[in-house]
N, C-alpha and C. Protein backbone atom coordinates (compact mmCIF):
# COMPACT_ATOMS: atom_id res chain seq x y z
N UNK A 1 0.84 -1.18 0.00
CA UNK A 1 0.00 0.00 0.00
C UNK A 1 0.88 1.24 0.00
N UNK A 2 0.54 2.54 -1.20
CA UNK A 2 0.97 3.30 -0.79
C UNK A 2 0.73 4.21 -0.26
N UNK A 3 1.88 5.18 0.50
CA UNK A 3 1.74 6.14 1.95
C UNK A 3 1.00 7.67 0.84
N UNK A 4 0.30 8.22 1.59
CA UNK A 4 -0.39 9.26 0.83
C UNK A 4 0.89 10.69 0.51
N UNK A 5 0.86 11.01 -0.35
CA UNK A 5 1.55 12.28 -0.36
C UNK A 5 0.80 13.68 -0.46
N UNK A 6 1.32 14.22 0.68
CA UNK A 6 0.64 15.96 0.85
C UNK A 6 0.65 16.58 -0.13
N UNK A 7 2.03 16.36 -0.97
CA UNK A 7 1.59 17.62 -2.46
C UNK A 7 0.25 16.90 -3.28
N UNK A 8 -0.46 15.89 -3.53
CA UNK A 8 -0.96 15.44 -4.35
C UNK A 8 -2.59 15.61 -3.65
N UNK A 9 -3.38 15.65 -4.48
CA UNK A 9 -5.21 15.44 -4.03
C UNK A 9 -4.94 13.82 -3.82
N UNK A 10 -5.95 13.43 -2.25
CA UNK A 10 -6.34 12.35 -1.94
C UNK A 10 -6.73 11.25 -3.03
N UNK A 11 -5.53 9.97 -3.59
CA UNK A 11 -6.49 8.93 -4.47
C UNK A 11 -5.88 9.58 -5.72
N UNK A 12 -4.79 10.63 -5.46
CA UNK A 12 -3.59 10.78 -7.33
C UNK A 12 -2.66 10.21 -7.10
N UNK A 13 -2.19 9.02 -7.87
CA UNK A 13 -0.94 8.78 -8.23
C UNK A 13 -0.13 8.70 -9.24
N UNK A 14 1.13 8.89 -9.42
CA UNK A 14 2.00 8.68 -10.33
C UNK A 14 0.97 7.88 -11.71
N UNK A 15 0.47 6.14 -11.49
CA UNK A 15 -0.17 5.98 -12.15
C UNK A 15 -1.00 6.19 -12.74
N UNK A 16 -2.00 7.23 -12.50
CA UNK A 16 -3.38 7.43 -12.67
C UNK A 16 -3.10 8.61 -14.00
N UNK A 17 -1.59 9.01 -13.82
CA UNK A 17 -1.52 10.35 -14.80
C UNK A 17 -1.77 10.10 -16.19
N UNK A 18 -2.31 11.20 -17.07
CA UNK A 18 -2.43 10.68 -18.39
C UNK A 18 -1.26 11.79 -19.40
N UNK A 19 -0.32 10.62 -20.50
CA UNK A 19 1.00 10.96 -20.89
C UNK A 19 0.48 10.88 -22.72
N UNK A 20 0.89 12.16 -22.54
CA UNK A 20 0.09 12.07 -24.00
C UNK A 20 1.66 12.08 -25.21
N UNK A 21 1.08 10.99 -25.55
CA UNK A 21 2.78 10.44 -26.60
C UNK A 21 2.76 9.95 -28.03
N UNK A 22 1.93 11.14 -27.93
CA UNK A 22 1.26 11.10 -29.86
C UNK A 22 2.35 11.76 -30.52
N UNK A 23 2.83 12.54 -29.77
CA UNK A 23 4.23 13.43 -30.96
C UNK A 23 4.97 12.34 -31.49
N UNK A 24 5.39 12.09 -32.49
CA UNK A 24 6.19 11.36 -33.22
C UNK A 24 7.81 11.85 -32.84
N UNK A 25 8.17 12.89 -32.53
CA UNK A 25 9.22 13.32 -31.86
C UNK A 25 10.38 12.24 -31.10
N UNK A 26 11.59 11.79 -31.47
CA UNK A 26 12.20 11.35 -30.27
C UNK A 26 12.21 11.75 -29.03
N UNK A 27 12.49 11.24 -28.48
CA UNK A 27 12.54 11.23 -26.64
C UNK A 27 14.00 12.03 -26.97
N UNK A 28 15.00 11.20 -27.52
CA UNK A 28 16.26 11.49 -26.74
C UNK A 28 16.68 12.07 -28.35
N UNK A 29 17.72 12.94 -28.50
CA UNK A 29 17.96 13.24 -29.81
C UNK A 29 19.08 11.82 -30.13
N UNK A 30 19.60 12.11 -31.59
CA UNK A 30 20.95 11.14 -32.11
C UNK A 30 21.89 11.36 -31.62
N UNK A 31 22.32 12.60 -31.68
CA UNK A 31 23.58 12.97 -31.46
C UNK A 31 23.18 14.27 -30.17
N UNK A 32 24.31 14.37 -29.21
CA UNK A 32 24.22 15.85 -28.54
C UNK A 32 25.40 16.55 -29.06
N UNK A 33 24.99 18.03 -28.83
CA UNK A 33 25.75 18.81 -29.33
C UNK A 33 27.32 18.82 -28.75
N UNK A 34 27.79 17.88 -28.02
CA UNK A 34 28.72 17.84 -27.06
C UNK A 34 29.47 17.04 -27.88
N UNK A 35 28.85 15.79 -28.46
CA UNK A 35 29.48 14.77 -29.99
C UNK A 35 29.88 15.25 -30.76
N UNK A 36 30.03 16.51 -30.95
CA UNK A 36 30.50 17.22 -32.18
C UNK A 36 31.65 17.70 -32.22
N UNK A 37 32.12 18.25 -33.36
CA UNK A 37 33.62 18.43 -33.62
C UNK A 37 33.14 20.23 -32.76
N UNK A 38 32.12 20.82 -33.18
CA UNK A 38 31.84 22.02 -32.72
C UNK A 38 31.88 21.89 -31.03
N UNK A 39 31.06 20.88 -30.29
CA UNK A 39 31.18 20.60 -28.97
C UNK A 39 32.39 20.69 -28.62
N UNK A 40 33.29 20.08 -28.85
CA UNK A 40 34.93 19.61 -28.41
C UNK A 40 35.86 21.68 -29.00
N UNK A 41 35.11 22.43 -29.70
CA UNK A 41 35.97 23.55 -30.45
C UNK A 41 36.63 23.00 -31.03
N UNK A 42 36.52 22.13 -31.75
CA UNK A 42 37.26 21.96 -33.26
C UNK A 42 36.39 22.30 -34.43
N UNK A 43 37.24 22.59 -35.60
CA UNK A 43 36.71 23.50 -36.63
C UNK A 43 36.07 22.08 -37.25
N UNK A 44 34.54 22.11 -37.67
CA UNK A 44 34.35 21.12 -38.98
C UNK A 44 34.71 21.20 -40.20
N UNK A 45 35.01 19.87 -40.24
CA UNK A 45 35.55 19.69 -41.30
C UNK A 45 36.44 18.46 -41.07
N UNK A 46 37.20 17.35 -42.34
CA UNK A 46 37.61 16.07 -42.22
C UNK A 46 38.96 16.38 -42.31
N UNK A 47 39.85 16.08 -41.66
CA UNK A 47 41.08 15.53 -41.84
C UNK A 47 41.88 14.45 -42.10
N UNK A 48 40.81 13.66 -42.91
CA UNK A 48 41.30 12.52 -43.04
C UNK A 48 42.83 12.26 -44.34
N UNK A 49 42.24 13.13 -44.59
CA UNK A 49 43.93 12.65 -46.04
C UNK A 49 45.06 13.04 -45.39
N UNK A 50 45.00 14.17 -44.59
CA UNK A 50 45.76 14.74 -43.09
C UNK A 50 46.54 13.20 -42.43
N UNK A 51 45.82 12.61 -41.80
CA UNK A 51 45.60 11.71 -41.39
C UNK A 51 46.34 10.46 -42.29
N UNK A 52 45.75 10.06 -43.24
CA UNK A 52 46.16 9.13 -44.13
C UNK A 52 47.81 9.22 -44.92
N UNK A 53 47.98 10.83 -44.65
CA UNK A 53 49.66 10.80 -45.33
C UNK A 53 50.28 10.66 -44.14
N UNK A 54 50.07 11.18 -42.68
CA UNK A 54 50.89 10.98 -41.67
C UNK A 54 51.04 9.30 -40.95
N UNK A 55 50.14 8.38 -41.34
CA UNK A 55 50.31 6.91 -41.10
C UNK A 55 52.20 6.60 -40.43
N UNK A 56 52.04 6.19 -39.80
CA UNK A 56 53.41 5.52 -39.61
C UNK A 56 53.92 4.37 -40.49
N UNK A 57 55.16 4.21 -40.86
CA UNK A 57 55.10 3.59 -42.24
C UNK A 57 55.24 1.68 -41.85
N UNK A 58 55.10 1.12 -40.27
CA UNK A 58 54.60 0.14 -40.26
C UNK A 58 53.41 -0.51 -40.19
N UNK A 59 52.42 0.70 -40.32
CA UNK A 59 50.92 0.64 -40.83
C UNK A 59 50.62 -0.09 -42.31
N UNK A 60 51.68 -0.48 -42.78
CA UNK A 60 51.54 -0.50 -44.09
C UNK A 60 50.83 0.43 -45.16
């Protein structure tokens, strides 16, 4: 049984609430803005060929 709570009217609970979850909207996004090259202050953009000429040459 549960103990009554003062903020709530006599006979409301948590369960009884109605959650309206028609938005098609995610809950949580994909990415946060913190994942980003902008999050971290790095400029966008790829450095990969950057990257690909500096290989160490037992990388093959």
């Amino acid at each position: 049984m549960r103990e009554a709570d003062a903020s709530r009217p006599e006979g409301r609970h948590d369960d009884d609430r109605v959650v309206d979850l028609s938005d098609d909207a995610p809950l949580l996004p994909e990415q946060t803005s913190d994942d980003t090259d902008r999050g971290w202050g790095d400029h966008a953009g790829s450095n990969d060929a950057w990257l690909l000429a500096e290989r160490p040459p037992h990388w093959g």
